[in-house]
PDB file of N, CA and C in Angstrom:
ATOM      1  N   UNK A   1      -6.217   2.113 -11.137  1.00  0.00           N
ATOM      2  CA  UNK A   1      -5.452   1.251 -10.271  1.00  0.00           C
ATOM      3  C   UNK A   1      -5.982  -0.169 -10.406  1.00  0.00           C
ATOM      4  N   UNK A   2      -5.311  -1.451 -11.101  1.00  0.00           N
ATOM      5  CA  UNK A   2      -5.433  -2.682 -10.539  1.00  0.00           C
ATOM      6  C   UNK A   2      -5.467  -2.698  -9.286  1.00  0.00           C
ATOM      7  N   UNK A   3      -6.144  -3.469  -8.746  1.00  0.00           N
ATOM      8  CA  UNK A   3      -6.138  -4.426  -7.189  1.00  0.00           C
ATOM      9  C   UNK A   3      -6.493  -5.719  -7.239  1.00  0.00           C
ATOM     10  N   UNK A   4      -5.371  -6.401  -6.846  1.00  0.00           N
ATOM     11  CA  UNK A   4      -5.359  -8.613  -6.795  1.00  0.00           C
ATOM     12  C   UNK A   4      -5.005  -8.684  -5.114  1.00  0.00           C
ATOM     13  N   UNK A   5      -5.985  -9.181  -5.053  1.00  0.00           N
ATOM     14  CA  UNK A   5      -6.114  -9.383  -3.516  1.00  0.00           C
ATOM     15  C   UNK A   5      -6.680 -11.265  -3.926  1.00  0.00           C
ATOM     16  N   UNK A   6      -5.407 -12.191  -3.124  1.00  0.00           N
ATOM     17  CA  UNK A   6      -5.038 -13.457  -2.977  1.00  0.00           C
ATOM     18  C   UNK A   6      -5.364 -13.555  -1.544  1.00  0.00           C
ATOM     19  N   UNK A   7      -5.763 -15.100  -1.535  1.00  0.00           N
ATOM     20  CA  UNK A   7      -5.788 -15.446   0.229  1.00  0.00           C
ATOM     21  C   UNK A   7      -4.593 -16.818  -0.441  1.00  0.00           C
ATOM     22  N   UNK A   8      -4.311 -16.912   1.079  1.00  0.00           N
ATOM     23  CA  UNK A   8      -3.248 -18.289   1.406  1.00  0.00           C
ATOM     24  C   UNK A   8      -3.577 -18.855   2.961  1.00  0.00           C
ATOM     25  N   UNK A   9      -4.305 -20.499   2.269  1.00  0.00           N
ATOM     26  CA  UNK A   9      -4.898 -20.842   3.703  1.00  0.00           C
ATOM     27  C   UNK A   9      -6.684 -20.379   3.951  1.00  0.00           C
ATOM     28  N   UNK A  10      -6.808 -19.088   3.099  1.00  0.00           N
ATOM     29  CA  UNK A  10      -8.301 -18.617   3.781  1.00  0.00           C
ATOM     30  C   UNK A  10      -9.149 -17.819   1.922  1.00  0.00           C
ATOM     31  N   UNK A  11      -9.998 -17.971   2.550  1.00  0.00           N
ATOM     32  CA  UNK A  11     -10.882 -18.080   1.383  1.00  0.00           C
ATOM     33  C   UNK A  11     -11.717 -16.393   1.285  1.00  0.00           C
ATOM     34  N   UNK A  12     -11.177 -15.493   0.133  1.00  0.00           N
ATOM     35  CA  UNK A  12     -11.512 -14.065  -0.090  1.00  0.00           C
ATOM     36  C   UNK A  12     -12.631 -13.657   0.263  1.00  0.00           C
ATOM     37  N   UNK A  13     -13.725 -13.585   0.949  1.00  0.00           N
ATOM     38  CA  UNK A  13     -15.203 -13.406   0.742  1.00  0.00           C
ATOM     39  C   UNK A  13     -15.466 -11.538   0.321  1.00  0.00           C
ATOM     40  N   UNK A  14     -16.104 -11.487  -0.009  1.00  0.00           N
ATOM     41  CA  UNK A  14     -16.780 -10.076  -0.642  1.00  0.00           C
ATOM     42  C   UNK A  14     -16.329  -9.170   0.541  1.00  0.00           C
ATOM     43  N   UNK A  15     -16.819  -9.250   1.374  1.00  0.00           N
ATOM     44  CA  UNK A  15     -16.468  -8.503   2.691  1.00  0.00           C
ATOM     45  C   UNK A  15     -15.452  -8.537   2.825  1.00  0.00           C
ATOM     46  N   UNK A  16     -14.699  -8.823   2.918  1.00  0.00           N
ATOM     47  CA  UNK A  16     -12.804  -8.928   3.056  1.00  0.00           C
ATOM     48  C   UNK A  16     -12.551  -8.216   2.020  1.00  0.00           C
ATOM     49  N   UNK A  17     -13.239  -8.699   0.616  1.00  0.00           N
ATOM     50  CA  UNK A  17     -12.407  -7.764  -0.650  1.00  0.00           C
ATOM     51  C   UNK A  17     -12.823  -6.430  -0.471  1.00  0.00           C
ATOM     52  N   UNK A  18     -14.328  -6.048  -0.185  1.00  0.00           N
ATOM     53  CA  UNK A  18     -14.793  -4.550  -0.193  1.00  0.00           C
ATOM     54  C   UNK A  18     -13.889  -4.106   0.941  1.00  0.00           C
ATOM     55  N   UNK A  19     -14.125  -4.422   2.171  1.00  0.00           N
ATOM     56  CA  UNK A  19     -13.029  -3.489   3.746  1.00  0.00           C
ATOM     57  C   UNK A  19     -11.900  -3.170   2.842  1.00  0.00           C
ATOM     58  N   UNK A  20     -10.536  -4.281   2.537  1.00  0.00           N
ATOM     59  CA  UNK A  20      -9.519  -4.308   1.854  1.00  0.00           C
ATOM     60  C   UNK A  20      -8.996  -3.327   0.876  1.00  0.00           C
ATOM     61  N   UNK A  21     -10.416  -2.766  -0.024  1.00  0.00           N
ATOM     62  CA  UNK A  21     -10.741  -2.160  -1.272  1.00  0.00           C
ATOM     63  C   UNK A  21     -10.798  -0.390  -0.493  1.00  0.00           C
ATOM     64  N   UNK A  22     -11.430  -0.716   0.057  1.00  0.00           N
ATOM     65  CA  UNK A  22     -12.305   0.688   0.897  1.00  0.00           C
ATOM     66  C   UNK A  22     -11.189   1.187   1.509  1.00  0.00           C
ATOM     67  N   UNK A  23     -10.046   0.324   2.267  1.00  0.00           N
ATOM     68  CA  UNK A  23      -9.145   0.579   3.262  1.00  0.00           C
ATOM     69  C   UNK A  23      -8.044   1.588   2.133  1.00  0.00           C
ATOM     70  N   UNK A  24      -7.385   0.625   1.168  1.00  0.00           N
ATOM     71  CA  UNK A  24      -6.781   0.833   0.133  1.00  0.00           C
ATOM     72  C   UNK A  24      -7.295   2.289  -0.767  1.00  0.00           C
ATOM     73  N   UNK A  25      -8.436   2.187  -1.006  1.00  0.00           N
ATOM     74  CA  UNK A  25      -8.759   3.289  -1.397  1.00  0.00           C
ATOM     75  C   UNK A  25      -8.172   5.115  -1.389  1.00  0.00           C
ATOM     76  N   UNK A  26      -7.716   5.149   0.433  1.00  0.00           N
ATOM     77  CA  UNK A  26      -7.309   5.941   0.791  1.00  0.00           C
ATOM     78  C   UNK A  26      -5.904   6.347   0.346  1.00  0.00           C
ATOM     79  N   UNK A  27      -5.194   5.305  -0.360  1.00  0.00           N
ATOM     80  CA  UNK A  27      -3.643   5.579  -0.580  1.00  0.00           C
ATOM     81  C   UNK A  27      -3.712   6.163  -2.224  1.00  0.00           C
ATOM     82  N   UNK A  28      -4.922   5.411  -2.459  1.00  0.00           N
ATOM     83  CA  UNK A  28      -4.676   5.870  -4.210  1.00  0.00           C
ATOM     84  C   UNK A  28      -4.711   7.152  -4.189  1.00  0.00           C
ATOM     85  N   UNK A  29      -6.031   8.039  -3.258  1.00  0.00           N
ATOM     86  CA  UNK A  29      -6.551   9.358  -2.950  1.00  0.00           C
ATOM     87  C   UNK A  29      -5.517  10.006  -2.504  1.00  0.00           C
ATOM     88  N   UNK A  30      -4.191   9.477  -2.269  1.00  0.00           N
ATOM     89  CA  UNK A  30      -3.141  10.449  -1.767  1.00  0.00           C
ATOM     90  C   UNK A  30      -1.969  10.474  -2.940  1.00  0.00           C
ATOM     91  N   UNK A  31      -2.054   9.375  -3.729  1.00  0.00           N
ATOM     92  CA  UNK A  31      -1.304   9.537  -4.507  1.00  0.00           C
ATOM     93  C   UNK A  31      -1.386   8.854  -6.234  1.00  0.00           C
ATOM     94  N   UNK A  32      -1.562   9.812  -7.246  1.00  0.00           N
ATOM     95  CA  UNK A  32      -1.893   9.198  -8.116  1.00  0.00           C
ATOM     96  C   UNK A  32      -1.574   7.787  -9.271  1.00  0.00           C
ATOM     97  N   UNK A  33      -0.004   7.633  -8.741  1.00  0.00           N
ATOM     98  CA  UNK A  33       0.599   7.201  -9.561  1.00  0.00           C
ATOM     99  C   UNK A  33       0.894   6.082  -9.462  1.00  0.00           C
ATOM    100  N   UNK A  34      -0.414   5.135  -8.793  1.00  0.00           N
ATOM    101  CA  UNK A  34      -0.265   4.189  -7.905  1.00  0.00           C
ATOM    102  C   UNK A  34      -0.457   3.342  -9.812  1.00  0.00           C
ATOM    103  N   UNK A  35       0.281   1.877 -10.264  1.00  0.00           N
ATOM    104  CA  UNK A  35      -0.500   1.455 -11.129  1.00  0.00           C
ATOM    105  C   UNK A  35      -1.203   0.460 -10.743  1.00  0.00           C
ATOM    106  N   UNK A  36      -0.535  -0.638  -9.842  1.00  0.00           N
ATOM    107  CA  UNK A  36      -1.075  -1.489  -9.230  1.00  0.00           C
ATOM    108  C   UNK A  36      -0.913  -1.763  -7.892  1.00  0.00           C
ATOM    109  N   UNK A  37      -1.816  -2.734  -7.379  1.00  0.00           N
ATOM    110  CA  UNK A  37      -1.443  -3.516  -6.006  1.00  0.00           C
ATOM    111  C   UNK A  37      -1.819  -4.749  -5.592  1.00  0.00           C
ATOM    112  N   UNK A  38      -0.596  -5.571  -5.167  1.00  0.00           N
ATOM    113  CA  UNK A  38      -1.339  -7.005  -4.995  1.00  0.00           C
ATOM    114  C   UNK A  38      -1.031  -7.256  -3.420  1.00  0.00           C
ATOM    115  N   UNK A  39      -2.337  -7.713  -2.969  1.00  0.00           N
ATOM    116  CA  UNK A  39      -2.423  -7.695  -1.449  1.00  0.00           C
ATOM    117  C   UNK A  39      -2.593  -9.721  -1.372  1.00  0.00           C
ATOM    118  N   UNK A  40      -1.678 -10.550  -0.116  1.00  0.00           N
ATOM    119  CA  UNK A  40      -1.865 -11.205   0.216  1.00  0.00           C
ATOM    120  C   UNK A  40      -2.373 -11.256   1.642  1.00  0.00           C
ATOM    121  N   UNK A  41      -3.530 -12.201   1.522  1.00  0.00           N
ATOM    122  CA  UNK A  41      -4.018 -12.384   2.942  1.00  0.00           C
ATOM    123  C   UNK A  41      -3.753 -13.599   3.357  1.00  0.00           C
ATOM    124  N   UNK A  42      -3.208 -13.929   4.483  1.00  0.00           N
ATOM    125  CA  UNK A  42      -2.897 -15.630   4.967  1.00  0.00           C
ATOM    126  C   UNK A  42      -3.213 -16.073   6.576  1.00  0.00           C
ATOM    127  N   UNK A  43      -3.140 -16.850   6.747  1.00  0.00           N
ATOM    128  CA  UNK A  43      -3.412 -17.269   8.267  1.00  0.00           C
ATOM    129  C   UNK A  43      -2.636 -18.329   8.232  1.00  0.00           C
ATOM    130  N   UNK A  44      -2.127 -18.238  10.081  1.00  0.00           N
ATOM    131  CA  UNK A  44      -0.818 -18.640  10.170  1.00  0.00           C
ATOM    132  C   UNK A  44      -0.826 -19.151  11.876  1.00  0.00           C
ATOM    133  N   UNK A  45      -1.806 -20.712  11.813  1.00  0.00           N
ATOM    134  CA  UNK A  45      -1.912 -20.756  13.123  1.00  0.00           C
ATOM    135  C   UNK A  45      -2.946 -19.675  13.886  1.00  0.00           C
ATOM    136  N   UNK A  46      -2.840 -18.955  14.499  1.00  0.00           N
ATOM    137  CA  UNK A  46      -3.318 -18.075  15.298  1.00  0.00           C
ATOM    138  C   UNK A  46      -2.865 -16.139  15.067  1.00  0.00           C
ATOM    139  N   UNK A  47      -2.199 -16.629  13.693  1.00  0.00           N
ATOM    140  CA  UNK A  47      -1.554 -15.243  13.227  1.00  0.00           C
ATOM    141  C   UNK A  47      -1.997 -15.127  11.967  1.00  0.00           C
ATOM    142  N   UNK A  48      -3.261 -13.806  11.840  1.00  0.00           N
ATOM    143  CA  UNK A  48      -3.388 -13.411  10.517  1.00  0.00           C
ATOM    144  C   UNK A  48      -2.422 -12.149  10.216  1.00  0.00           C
ATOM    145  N   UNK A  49      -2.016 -12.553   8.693  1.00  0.00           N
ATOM    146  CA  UNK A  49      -1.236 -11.710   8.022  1.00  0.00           C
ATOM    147  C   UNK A  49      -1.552 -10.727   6.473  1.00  0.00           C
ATOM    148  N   UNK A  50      -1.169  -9.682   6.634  1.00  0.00           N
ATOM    149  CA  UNK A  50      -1.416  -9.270   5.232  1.00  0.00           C
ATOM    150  C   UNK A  50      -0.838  -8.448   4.898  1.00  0.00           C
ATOM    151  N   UNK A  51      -0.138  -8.901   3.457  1.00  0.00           N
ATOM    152  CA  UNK A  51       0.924  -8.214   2.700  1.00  0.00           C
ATOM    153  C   UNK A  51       0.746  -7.580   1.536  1.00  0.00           C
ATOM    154  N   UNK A  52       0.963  -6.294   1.045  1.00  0.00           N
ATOM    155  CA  UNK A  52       0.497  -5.513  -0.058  1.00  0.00           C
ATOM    156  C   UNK A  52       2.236  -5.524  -0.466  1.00  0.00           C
ATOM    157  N   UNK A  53       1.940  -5.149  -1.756  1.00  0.00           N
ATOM    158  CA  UNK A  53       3.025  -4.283  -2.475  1.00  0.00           C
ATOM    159  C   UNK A  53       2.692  -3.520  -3.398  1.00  0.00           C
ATOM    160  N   UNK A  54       2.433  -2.588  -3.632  1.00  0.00           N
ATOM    161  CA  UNK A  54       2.283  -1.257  -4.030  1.00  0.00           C
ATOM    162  C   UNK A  54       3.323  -0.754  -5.663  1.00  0.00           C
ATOM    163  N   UNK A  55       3.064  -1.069  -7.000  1.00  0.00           N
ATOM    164  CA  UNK A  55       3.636  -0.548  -7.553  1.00  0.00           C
ATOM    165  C   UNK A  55       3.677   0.397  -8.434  1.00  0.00           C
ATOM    166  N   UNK A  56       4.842   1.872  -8.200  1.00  0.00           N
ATOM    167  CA  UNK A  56       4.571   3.176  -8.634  1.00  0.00           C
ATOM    168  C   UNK A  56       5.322   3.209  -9.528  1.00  0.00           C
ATOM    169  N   UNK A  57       5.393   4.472 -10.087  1.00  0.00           N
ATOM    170  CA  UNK A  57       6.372   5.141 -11.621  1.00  0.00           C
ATOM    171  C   UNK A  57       7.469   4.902 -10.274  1.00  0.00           C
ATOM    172  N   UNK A  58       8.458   3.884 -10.840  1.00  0.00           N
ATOM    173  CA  UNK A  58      10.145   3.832 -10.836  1.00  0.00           C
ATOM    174  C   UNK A  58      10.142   2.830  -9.363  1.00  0.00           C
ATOM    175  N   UNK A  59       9.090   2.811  -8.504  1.00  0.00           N
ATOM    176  CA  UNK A  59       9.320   1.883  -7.561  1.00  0.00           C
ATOM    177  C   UNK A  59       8.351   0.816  -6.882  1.00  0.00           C
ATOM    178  N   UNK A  60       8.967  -0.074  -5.969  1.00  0.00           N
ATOM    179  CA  UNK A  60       7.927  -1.188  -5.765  1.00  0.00           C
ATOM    180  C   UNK A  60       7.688  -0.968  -4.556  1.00  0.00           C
ATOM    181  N   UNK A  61       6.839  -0.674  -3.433  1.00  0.00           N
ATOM    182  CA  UNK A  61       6.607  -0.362  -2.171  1.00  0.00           C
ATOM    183  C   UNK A  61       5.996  -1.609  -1.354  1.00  0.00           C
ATOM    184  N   UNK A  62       6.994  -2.378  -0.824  1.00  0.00           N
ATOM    185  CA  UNK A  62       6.079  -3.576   0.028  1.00  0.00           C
ATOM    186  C   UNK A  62       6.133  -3.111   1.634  1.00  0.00           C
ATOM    187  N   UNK A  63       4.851  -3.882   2.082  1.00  0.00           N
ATOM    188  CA  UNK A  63       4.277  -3.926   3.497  1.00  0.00           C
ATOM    189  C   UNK A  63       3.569  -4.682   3.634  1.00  0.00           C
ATOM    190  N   UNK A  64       3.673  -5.337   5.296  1.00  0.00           N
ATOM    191  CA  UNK A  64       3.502  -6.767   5.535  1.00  0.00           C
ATOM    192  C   UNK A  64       2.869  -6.081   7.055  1.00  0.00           C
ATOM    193  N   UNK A  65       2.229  -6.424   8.003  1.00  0.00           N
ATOM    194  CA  UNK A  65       1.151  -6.296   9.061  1.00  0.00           C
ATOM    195  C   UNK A  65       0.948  -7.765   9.447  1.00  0.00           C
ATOM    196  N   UNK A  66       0.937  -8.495  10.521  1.00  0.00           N
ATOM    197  CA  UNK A  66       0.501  -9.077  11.797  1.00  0.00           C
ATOM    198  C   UNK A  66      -0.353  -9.004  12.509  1.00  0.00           C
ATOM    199  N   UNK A  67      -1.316  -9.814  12.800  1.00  0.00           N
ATOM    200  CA  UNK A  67      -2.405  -9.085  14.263  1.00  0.00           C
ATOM    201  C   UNK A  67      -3.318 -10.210  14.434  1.00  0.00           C
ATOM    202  N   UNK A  68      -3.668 -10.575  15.396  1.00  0.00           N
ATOM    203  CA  UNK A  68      -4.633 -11.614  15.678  1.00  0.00           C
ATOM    204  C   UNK A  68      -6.177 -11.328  15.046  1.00  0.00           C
ATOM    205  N   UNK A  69      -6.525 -10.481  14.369  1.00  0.00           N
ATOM    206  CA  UNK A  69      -7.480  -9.918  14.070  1.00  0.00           C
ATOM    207  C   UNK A  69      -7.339  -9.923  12.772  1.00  0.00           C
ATOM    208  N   UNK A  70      -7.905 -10.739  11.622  1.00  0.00           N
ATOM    209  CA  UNK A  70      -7.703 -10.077   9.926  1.00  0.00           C
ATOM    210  C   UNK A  70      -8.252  -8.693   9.844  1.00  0.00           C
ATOM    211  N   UNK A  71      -9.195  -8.399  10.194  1.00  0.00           N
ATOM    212  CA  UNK A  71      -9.785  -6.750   9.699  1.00  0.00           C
ATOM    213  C   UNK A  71      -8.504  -6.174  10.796  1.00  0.00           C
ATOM    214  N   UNK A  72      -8.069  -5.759  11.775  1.00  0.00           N
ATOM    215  CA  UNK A  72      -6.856  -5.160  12.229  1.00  0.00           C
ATOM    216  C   UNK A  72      -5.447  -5.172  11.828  1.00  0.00           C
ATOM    217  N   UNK A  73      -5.528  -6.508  10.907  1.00  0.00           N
ATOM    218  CA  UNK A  73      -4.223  -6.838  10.188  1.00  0.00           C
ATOM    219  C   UNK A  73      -4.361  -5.545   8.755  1.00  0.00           C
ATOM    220  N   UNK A  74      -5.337  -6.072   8.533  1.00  0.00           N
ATOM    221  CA  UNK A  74      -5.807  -5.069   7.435  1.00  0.00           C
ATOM    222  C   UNK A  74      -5.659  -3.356   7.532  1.00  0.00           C
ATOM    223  N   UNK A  75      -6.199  -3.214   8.848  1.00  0.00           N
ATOM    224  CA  UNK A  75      -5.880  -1.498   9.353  1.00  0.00           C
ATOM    225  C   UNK A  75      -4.887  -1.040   9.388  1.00  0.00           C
ATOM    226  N   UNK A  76      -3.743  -2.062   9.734  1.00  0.00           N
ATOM    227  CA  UNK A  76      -2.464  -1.691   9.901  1.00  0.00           C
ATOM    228  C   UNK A  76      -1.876  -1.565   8.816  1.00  0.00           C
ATOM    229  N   UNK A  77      -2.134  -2.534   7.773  1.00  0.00           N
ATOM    230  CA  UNK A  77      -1.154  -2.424   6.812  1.00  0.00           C
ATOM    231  C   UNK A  77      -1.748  -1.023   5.632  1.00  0.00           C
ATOM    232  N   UNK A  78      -2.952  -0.811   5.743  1.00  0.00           N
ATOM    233  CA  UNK A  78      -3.425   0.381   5.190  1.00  0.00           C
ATOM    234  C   UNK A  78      -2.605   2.110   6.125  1.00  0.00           C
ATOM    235  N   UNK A  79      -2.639   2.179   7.307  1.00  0.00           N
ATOM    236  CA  UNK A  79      -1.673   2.873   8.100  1.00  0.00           C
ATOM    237  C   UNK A  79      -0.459   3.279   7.392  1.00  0.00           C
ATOM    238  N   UNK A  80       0.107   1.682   7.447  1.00  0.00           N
ATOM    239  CA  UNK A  80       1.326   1.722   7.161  1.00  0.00           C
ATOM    240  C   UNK A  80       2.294   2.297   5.617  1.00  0.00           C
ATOM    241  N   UNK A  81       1.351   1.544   4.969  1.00  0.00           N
ATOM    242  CA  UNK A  81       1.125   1.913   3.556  1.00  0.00           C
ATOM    243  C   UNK A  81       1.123   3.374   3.410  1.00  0.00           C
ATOM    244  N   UNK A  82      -0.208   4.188   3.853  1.00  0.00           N
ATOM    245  CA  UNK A  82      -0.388   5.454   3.734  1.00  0.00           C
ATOM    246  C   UNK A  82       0.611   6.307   4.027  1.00  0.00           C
ATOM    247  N   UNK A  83       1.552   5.972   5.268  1.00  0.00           N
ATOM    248  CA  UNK A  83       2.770   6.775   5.604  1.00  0.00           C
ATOM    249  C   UNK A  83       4.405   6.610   4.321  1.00  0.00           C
ATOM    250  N   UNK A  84       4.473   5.112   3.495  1.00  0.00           N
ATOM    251  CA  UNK A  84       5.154   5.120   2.947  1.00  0.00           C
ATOM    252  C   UNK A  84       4.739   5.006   1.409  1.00  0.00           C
ATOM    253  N   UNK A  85       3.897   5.873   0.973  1.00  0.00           N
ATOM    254  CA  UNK A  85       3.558   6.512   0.140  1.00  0.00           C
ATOM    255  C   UNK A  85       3.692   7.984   0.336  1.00  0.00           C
ATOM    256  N   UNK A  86       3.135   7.962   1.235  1.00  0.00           N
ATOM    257  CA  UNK A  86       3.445  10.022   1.511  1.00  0.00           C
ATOM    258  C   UNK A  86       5.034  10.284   1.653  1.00  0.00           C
ATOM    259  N   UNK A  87       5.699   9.533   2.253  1.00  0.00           N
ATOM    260  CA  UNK A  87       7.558   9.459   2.072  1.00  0.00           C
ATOM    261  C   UNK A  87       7.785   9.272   0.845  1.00  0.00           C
ATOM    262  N   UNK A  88       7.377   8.595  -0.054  1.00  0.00           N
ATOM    263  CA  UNK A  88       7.856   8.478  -0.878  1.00  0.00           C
ATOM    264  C   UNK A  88       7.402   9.805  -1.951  1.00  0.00           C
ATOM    265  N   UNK A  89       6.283  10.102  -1.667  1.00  0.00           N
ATOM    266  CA  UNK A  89       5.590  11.365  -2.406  1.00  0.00           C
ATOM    267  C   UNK A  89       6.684  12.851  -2.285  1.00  0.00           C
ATOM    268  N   UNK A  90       7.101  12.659  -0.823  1.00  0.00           N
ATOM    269  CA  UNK A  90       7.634  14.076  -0.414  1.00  0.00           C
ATOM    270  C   UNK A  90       8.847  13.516  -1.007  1.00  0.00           C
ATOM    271  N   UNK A  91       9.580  12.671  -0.617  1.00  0.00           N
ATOM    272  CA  UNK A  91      10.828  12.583  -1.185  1.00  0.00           C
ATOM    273  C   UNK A  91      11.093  12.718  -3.017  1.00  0.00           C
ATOM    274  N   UNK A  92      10.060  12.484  -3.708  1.00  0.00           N
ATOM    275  CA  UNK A  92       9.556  12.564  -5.441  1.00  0.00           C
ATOM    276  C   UNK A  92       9.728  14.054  -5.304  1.00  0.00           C
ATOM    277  N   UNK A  93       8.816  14.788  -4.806  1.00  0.00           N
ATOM    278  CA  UNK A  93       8.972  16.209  -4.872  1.00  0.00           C
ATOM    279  C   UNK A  93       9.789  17.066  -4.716  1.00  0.00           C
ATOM    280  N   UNK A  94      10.627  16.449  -3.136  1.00  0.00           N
ATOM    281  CA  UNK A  94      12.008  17.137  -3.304  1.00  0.00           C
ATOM    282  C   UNK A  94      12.836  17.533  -4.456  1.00  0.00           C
ATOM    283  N   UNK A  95      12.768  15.952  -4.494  1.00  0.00           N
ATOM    284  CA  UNK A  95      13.898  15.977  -6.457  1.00  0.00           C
ATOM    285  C   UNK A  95      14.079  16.522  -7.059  1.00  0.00           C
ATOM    286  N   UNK A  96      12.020  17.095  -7.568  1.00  0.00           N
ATOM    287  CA  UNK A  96      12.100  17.748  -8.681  1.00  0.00           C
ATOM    288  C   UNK A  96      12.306  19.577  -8.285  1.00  0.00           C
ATOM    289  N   UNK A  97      12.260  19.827  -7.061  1.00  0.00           N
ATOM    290  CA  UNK A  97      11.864  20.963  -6.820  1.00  0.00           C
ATOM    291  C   UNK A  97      13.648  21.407  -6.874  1.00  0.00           C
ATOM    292  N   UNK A  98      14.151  20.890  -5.896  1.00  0.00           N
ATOM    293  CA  UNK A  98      16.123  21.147  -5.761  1.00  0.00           C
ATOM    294  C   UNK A  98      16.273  20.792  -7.614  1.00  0.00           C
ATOM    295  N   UNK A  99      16.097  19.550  -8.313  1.00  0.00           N
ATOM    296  CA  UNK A  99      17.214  20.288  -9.711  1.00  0.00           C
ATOM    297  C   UNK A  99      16.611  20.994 -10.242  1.00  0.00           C
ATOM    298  N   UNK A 100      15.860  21.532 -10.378  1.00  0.00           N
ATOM    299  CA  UNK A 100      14.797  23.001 -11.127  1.00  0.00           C
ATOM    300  C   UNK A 100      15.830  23.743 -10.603  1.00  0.00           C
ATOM    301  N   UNK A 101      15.508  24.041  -8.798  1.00  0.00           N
ATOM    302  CA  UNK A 101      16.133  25.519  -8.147  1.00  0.00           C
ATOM    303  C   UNK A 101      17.833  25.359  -9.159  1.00  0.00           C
ATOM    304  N   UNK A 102      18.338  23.961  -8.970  1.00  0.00           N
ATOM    305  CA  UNK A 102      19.979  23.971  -9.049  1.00  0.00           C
ATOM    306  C   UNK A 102      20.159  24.700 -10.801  1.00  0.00           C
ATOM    307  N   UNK A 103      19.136  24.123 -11.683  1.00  0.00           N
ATOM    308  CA  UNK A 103      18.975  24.595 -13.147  1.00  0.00           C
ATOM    309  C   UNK A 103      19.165  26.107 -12.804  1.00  0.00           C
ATOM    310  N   UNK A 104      18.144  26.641 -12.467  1.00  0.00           N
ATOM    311  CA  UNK A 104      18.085  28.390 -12.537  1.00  0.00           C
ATOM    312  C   UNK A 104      19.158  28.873 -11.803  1.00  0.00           C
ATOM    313  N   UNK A 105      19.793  28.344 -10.687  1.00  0.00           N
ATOM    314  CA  UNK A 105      20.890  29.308 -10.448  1.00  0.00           C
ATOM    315  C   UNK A 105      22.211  29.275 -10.851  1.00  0.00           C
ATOM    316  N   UNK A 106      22.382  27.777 -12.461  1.00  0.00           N
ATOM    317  CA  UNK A 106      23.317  28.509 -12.819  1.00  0.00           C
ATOM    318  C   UNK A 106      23.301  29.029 -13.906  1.00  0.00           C
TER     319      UNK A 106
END
């Protein structure tokens, strides 16, 4: 898995990239077919933000998180992420499992 983790407005420090890295970590572990991901981090006034997009075999998965907190902005969008990867995992599997069954029964 690539990982490009950008700031806008705020400056990457090691600690931001490792949490970020560590957080992320968990989605690759659920799904293999992750190739890359580029995460923006920004601050916005009194609103930190951070946006991943996630790209797999055949699709691009973006998510964006809010929170007055960068490490909570960060939690969320790892959350969030994790749930639309696993949708997208079960929905991959469906696919293949229904045209197999539809192959053999005719």
């Amino acid at each position: 898995m690539n990982l490009n983790i950008t700031g806008h407005h705020i400056e990457v420090t090691e600690a931001i990239r490792g949490y970020t890295a560590e957080k992320l970590d968990r989605v690759v572990r659920h799904f293999d077919n992750v190739t890359s991901v580029n995460v923006i981090l920004s601050i916005d006034k009194l609103k930190q933000k951070a946006d991943a997009t996630v790209h797999v075999r055949g699709k691009d998965i973006h998510v964006e998180s809010v929170d007055t907190d960068l490490y909570a902005a960060i939690d969320a969008l790892a959350d969030k992420l994790d749930r639309q990867i696993q949708k997208y995992k079960q929905k991959n599997a469906g696919y293949n499992h229904d045209s197999h069954k539809f192959a053999v029964e005719r």
